[in-house]
Protein backbone atom coordinates (compact mmCIF):
# COMPACT_ATOMS: atom_id res chain seq x y z
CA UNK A 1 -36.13 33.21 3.41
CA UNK A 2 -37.54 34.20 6.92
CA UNK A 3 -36.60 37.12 8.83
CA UNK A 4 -33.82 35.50 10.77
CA UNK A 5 -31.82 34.23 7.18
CA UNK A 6 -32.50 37.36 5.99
CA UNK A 7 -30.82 39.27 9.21
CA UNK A 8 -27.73 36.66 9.09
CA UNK A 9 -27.03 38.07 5.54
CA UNK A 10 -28.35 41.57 5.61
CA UNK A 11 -26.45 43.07 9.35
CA UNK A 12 -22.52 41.47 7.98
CA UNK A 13 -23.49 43.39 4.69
CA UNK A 14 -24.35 46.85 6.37
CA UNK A 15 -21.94 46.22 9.00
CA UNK A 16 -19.48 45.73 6.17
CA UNK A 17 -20.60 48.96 4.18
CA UNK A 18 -20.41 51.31 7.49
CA UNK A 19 -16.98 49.80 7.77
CA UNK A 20 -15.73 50.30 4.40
CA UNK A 21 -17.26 54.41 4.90
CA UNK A 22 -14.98 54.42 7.72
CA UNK A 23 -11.63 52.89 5.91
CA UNK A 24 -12.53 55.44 3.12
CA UNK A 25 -12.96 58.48 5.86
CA UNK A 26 -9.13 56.88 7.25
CA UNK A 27 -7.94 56.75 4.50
CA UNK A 28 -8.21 60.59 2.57
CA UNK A 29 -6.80 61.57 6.66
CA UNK A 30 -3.81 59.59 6.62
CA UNK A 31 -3.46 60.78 2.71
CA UNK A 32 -4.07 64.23 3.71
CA UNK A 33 -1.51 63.78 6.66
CA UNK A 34 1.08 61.72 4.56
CA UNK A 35 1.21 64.36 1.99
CA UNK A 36 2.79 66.96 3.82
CA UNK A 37 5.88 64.73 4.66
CA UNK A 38 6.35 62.68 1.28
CA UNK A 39 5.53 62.74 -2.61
CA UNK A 40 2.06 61.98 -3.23
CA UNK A 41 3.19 58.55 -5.10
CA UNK A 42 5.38 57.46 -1.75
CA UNK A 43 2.57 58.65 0.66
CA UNK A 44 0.12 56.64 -1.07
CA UNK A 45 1.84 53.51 -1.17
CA UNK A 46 2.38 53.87 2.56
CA UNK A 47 -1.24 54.94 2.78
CA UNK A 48 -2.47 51.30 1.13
CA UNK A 49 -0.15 49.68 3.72
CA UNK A 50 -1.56 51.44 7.11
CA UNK A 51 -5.08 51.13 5.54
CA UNK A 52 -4.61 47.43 4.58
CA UNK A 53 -4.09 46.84 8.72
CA UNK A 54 -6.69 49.02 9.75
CA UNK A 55 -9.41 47.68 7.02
CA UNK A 56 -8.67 44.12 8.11
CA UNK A 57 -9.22 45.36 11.99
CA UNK A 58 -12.61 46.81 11.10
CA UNK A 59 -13.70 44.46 8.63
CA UNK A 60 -12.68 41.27 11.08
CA UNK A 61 -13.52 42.73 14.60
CA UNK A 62 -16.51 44.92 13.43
CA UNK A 63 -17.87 43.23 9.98
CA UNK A 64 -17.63 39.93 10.22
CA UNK A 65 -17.00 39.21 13.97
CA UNK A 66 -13.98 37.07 14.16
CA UNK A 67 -11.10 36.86 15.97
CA UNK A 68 -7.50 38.57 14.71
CA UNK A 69 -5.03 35.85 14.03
CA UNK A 70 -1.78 35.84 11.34
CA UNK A 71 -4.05 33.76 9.35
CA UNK A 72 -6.44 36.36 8.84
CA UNK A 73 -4.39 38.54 7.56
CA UNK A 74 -2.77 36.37 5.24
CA UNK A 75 -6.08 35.41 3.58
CA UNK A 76 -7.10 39.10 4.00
CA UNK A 77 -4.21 39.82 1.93
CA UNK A 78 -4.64 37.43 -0.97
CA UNK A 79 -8.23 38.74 -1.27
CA UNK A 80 -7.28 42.10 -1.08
CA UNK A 81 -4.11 42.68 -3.06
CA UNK A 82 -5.43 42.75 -6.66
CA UNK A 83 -7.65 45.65 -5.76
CA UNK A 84 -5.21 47.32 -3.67
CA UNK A 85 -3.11 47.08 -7.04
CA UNK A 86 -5.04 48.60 -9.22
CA UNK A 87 -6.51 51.36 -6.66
CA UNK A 88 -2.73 52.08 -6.84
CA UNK A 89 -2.53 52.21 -10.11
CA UNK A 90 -5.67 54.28 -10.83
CA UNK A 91 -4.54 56.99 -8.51
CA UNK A 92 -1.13 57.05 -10.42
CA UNK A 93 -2.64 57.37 -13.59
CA UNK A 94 -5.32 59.99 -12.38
CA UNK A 95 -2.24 61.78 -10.87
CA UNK A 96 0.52 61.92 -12.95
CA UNK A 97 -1.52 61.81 -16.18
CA UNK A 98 -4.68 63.82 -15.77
CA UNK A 99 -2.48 65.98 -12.83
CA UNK A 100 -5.77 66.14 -10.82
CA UNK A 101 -5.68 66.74 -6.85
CA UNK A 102 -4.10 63.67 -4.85
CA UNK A 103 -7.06 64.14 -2.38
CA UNK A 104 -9.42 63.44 -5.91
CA UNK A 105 -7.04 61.07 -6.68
CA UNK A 106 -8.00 58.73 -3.83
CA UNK A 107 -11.88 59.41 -3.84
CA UNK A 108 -11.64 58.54 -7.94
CA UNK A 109 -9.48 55.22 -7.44
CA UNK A 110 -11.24 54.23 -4.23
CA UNK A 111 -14.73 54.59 -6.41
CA UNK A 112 -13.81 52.83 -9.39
CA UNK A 113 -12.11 49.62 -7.42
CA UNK A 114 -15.77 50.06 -6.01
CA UNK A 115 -17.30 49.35 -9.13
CA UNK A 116 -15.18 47.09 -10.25
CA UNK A 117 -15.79 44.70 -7.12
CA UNK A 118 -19.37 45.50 -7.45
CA UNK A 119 -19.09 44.19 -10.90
CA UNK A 120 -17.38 40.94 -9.85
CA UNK A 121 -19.43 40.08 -6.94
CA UNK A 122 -22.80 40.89 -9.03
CA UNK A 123 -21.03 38.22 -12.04
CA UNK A 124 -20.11 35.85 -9.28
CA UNK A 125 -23.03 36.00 -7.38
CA UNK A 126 -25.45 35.42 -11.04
CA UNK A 127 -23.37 32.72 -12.85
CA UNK A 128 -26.46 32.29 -14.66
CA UNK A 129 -26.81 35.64 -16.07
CA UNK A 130 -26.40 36.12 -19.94
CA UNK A 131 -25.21 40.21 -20.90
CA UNK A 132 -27.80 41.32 -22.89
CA UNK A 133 -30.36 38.94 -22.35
CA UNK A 134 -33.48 40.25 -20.30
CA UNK A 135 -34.58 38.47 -16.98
């Protein structure tokens, strides 16, 4: 791969991480802001909405470099819903079960959807792969 390849994959990828730092950064604000109007389980869930329209503004204007369109957020949306799902669910569990801070709350779901895409790209991107078996 020569420098140029390497730049066409590398800059979307940082781009993208910077981007997702900011979402995060959004999102424990408009937590923080929601939860002085509304139960930590409603503010949330109207957290995961405004941050599923700002994400795909960042990710689509800043990330990847394309143009907004109703399209884009509809495939946005398909990609993004299963995660947004069980962030959701995470922070309910971490809230109402372990009754630990709703500001924690977010940082602990938001983390562990991390991983859990990490863990999916990594098995999508090395089909090849056997668990257990050394490289």
């Amino acid at each position: 791969m020569n420098k140029s390849q390497i730049n066409k994959h590398i800059v979307p990828l940082v781009r993208y991480a910077l981007g997702s730092v900011s979402v995060l950064g959004l999102k424990l604000i408009i937590t923080w802001l929601l939860l002085n109007a509304a139960t930590p389980l409603l503010a949330y869930l109207f957290v995961h909405i405004a941050v599923f329209f700002i994400s795909y503004a960042i990710h689509a204007r800043w990330s990847f470099r394309v143009p907004f369109s109703l399209f884009g957020v509809r495939d946005y949306f398909k990609t993004v819903i299963a995660f947004k799902i069980v962030d959701y669910l995470l922070f309910s569990v971490f809230f109402k079960l372990f009754n630990i801070e709703a500001l924690w709350c977010v940082v602990l779901a938001t983390l562990a959807v991390a991983l859990v895409r990490f863990v999916f790209v990594k098995q999508a991107l090395s089909p090849n792969e056997v668990p257990g078996e050394a490289n």
